[in-house]
Protein backbone atom coordinates (compact mmCIF):
# COMPACT_ATOMS: atom_id res chain seq x y z
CA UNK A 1 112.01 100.97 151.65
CA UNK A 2 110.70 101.42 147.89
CA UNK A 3 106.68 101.52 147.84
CA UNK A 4 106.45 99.15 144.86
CA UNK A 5 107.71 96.49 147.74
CA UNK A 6 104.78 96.82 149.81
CA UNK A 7 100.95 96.88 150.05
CA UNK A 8 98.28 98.80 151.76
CA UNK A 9 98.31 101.38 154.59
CA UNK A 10 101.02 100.16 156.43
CA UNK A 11 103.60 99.94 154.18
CA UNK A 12 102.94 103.67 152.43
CA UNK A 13 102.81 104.65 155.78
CA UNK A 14 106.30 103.49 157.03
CA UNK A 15 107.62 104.81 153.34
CA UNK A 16 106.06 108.67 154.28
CA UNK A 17 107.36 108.90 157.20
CA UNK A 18 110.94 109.61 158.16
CA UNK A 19 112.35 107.40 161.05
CA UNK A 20 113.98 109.24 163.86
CA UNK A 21 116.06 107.66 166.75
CA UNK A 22 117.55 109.95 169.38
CA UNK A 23 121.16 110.86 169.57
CA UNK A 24 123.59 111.86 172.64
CA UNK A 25 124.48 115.08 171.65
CA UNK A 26 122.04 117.75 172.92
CA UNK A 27 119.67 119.85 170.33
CA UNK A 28 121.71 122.88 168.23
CA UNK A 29 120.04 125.92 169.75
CA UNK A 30 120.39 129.27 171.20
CA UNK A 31 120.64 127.96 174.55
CA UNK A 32 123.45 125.62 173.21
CA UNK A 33 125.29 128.31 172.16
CA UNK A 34 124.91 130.32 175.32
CA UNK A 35 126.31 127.28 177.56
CA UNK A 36 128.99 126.65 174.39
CA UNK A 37 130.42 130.36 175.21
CA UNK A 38 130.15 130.01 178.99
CA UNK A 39 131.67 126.68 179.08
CA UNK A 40 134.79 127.43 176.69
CA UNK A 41 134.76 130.52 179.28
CA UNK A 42 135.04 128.58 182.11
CA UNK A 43 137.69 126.59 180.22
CA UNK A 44 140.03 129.12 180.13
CA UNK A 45 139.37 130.43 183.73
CA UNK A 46 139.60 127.10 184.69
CA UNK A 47 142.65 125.93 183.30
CA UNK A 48 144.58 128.94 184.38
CA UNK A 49 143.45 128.32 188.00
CA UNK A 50 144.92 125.22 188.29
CA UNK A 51 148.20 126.21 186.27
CA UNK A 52 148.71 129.62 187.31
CA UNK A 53 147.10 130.19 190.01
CA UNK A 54 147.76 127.11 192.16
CA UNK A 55 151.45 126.97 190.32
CA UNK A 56 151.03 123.73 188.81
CA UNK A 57 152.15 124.46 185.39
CA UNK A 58 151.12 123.53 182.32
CA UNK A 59 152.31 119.86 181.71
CA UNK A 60 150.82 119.16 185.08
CA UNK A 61 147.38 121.15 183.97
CA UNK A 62 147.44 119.48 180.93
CA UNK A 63 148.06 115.93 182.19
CA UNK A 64 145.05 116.15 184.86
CA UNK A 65 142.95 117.65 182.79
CA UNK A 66 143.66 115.09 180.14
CA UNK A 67 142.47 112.31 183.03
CA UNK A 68 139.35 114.24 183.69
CA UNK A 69 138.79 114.67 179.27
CA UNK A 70 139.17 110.52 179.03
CA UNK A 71 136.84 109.39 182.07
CA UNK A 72 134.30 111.99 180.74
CA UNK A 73 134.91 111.15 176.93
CA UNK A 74 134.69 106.88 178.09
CA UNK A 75 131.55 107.71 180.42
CA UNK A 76 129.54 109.79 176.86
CA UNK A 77 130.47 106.86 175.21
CA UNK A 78 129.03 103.91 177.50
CA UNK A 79 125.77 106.06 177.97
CA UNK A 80 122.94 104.80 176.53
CA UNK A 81 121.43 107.81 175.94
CA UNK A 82 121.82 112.06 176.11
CA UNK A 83 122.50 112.83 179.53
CA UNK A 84 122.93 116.97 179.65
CA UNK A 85 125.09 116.58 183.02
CA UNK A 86 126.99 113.96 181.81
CA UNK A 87 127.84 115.56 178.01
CA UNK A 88 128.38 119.09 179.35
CA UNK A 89 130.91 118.02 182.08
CA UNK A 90 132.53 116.64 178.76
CA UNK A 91 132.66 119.65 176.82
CA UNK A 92 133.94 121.50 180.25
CA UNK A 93 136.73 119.00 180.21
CA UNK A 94 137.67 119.43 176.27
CA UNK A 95 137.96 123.21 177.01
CA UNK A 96 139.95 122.81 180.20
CA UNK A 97 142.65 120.39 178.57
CA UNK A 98 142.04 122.44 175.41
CA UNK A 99 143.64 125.90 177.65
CA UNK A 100 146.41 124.29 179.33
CA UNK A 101 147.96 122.21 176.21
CA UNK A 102 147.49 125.11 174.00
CA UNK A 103 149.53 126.81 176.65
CA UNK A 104 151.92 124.46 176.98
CA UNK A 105 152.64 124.38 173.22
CA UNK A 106 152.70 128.04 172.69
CA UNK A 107 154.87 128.79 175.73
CA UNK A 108 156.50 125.96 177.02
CA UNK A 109 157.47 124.13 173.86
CA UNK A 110 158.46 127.76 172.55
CA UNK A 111 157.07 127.53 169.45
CA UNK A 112 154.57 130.69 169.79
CA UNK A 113 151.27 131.63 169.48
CA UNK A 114 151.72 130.67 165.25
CA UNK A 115 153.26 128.11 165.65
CA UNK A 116 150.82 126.62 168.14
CA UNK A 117 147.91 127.81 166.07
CA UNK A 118 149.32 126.29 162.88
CA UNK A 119 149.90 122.87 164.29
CA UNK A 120 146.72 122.72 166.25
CA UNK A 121 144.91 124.13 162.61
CA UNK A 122 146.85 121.24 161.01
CA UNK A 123 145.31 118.26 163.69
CA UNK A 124 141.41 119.84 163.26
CA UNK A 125 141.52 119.75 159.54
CA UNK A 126 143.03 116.34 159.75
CA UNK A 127 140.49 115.04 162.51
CA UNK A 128 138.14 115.97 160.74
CA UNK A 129 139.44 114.69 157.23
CA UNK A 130 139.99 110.98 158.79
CA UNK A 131 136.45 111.45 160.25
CA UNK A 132 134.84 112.07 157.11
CA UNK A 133 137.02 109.43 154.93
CA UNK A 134 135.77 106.57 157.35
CA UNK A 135 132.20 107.27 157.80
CA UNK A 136 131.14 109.78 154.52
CA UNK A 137 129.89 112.65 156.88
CA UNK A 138 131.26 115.01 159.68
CA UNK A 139 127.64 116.00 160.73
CA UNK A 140 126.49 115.76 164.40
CA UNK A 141 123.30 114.69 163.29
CA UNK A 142 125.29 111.19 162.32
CA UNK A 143 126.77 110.56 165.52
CA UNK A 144 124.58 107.04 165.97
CA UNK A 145 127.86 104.87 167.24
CA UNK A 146 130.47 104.57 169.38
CA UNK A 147 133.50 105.38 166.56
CA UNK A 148 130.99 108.39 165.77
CA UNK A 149 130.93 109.44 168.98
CA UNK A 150 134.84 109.20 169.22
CA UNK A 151 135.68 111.01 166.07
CA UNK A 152 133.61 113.95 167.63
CA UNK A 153 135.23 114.42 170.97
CA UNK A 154 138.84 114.02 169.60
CA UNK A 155 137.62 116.99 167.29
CA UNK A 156 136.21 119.02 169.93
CA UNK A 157 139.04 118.85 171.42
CA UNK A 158 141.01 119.64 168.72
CA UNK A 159 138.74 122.70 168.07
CA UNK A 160 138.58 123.75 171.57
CA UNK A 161 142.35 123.93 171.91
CA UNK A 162 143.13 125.78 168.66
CA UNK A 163 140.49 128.01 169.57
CA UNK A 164 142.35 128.52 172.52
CA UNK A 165 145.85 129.50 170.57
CA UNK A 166 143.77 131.62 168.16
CA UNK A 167 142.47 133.95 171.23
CA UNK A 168 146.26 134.32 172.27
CA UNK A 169 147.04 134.98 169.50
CA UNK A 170 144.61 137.76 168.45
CA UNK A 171 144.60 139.51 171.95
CA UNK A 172 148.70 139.27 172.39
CA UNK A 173 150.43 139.05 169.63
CA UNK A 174 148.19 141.09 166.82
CA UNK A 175 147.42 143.68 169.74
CA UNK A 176 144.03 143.79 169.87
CA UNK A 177 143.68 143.19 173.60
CA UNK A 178 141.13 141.07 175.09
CA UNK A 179 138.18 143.35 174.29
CA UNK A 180 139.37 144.08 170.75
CA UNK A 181 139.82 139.95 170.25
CA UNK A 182 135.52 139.70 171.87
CA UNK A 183 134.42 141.95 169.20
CA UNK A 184 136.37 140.39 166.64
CA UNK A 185 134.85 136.87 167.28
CA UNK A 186 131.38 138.24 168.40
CA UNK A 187 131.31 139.78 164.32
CA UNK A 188 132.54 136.41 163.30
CA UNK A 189 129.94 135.01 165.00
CA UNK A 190 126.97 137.18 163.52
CA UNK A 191 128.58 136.36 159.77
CA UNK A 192 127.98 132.84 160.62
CA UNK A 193 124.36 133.70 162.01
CA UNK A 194 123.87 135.73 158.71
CA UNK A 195 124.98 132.76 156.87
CA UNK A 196 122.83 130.61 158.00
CA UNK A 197 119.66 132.68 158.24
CA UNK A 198 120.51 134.16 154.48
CA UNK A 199 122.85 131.84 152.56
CA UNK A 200 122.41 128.07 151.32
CA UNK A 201 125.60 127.32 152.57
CA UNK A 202 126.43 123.70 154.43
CA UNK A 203 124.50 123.47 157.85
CA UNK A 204 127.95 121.04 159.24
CA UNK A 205 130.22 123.39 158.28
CA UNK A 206 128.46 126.45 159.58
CA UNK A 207 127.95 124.71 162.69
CA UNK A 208 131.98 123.88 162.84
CA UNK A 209 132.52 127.37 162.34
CA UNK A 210 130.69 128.05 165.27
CA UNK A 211 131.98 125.50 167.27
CA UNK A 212 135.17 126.70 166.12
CA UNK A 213 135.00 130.60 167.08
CA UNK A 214 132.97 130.24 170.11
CA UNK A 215 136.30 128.71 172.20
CA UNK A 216 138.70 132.12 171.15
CA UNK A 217 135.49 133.86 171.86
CA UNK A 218 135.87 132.21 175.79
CA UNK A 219 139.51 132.40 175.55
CA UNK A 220 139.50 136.35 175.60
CA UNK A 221 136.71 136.86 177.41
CA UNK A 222 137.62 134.70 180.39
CA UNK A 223 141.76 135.91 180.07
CA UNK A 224 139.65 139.27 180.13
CA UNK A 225 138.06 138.71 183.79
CA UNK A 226 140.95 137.24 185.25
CA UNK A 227 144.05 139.25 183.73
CA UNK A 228 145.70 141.99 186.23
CA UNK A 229 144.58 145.56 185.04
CA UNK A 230 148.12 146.06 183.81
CA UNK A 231 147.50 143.70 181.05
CA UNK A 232 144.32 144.84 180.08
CA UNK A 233 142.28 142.24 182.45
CA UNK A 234 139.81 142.76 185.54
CA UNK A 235 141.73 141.57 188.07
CA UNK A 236 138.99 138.93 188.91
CA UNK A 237 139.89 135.90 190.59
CA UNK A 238 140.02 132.65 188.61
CA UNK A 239 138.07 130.69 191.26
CA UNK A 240 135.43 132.62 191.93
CA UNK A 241 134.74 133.88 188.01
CA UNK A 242 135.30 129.95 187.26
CA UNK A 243 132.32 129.11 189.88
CA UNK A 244 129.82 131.76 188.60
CA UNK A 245 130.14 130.33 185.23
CA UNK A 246 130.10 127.22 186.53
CA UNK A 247 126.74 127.73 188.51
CA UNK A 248 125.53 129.66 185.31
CA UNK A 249 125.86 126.56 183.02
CA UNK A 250 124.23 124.75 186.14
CA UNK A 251 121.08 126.80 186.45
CA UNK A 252 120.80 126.52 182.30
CA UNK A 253 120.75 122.67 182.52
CA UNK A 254 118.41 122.79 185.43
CA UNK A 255 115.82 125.44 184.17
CA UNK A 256 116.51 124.87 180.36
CA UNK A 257 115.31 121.52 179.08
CA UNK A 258 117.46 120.17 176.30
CA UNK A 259 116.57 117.43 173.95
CA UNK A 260 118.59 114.99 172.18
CA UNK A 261 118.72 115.62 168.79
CA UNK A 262 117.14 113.69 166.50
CA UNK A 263 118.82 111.37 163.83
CA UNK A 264 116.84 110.88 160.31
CA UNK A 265 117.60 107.39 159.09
């Protein structure tokens, strides 16, 4: 609204002042980030539970999980507002589905860890290429409508899935083991930090970055609790380190308050 349009107060008032409407994404912040790790964590306890452990396999995994991912994703969508229960039971369900059919390419179609990564690298870049072509940004701070709102879960899922293949990858096949892929991501992760704090580089992309390297961060930390000690692992089991994150991403929804983010119009 252009001030030459409008007289008095009110209108220089309403042209001074940025309007904000709430979205249904949570606020970016450290506590984000925290429940971001544990949940892509729980992800890949998670999905190997109900694969592995229960013998299931990882079509079956996948196809359940992909149930759960569509309820949850069709559930965000019909909200009318941020519910943290209701959008972090999504993001659980991106990073279960995202384990099992990032297993199930790598393994089961027998195309390998780069082969799985390379596809999967191929759908993120183009998820988020049709994203930006049909509405002009990729930013979560734009996520005001439904088609938004769907371009950002079938990216997330994307994301969470190649992030998955990319932990294999690092800890199995480049030999860096499961502690030697953590550190690895956890540096990544402070570059990004360091980017942001020093560096006048793009807030969206940083933040996909993030997004990005938090799920191979997960992916080798929870394949490091629940491996056998032959491999490198703890020996934990998959339920009960998949409940204790679970109860830990509980207890930071219920003592934690988290705010929509706001949307500048």
């Amino acid at each position: 609204m252009n001030i030459s349009h409008n007289t008095g107060k009110k209108g220089i008032r309403m042209n001074n002042t940025t309007e904000h409407t709430l979205s249904k994404v949570p606020e970016v912040t450290v506590i984000f980030w925290i429940m971001k790790i544990a949940a892509t964590t729980l992800g890949e306890t998670g999905g190997d539970a109900v694969s592995m452990s229960m013998n299931l396999g990882y079509l079956v995994g996948t196809a359940i999980f992909s149930a759960i991912f569509l309820v949850a994703v069709a559930a965000q969508i019909k909200a009318k507002g941020f519910h943290p229960f209701l959008y972090w039971s999504t993001i659980i369900a991106t990073t279960t589905v995202g384990t099992t059919l990032a297993d199930y390419a790598d393994r089961s179609l027998g195309i390998g860890y780069a082969g799985g990564f390379s596809l999967l690298f191929i759908l993120l870049m183009a998820s988020l290429a049709t994203w930006y072509r049909s509405l002009g940004t990729v930013s979560v701070d734009s996520i005001s409508s439904p088609r938004a709102e769907m371009f950002y879960w079938v990216t997330i899922m994307f994301s969470q899935t190649l992030g998955t293949a990319l932990g294999d990858w690092t800890a199995d096949t480049a030999g860096l083991g499961y502690e030697g892929g953590a550190m690895v991501f956890s540096a990544l992760l402070a570059l990004i930090v360091a980017a942001y704090y020093w560096t006048n580089i793009s807030r969206t992309l940083l933040f996909w970055a993030a997004f990005i390297i938090t799920r191979p961060l997960g992916a080798v930390v929870g394949d490091f609790l629940d491996k056998p000690l032959s491999a490198g692992g703890l020996a934990l089991s998959r339920y009960s380190a998949s409940a204790v994150l679970l109860a830990s991403i509980l207890s930071c929804i219920l003592i934690f308050r988290q705010r929509a983010a706001k949307q500048c119009h």
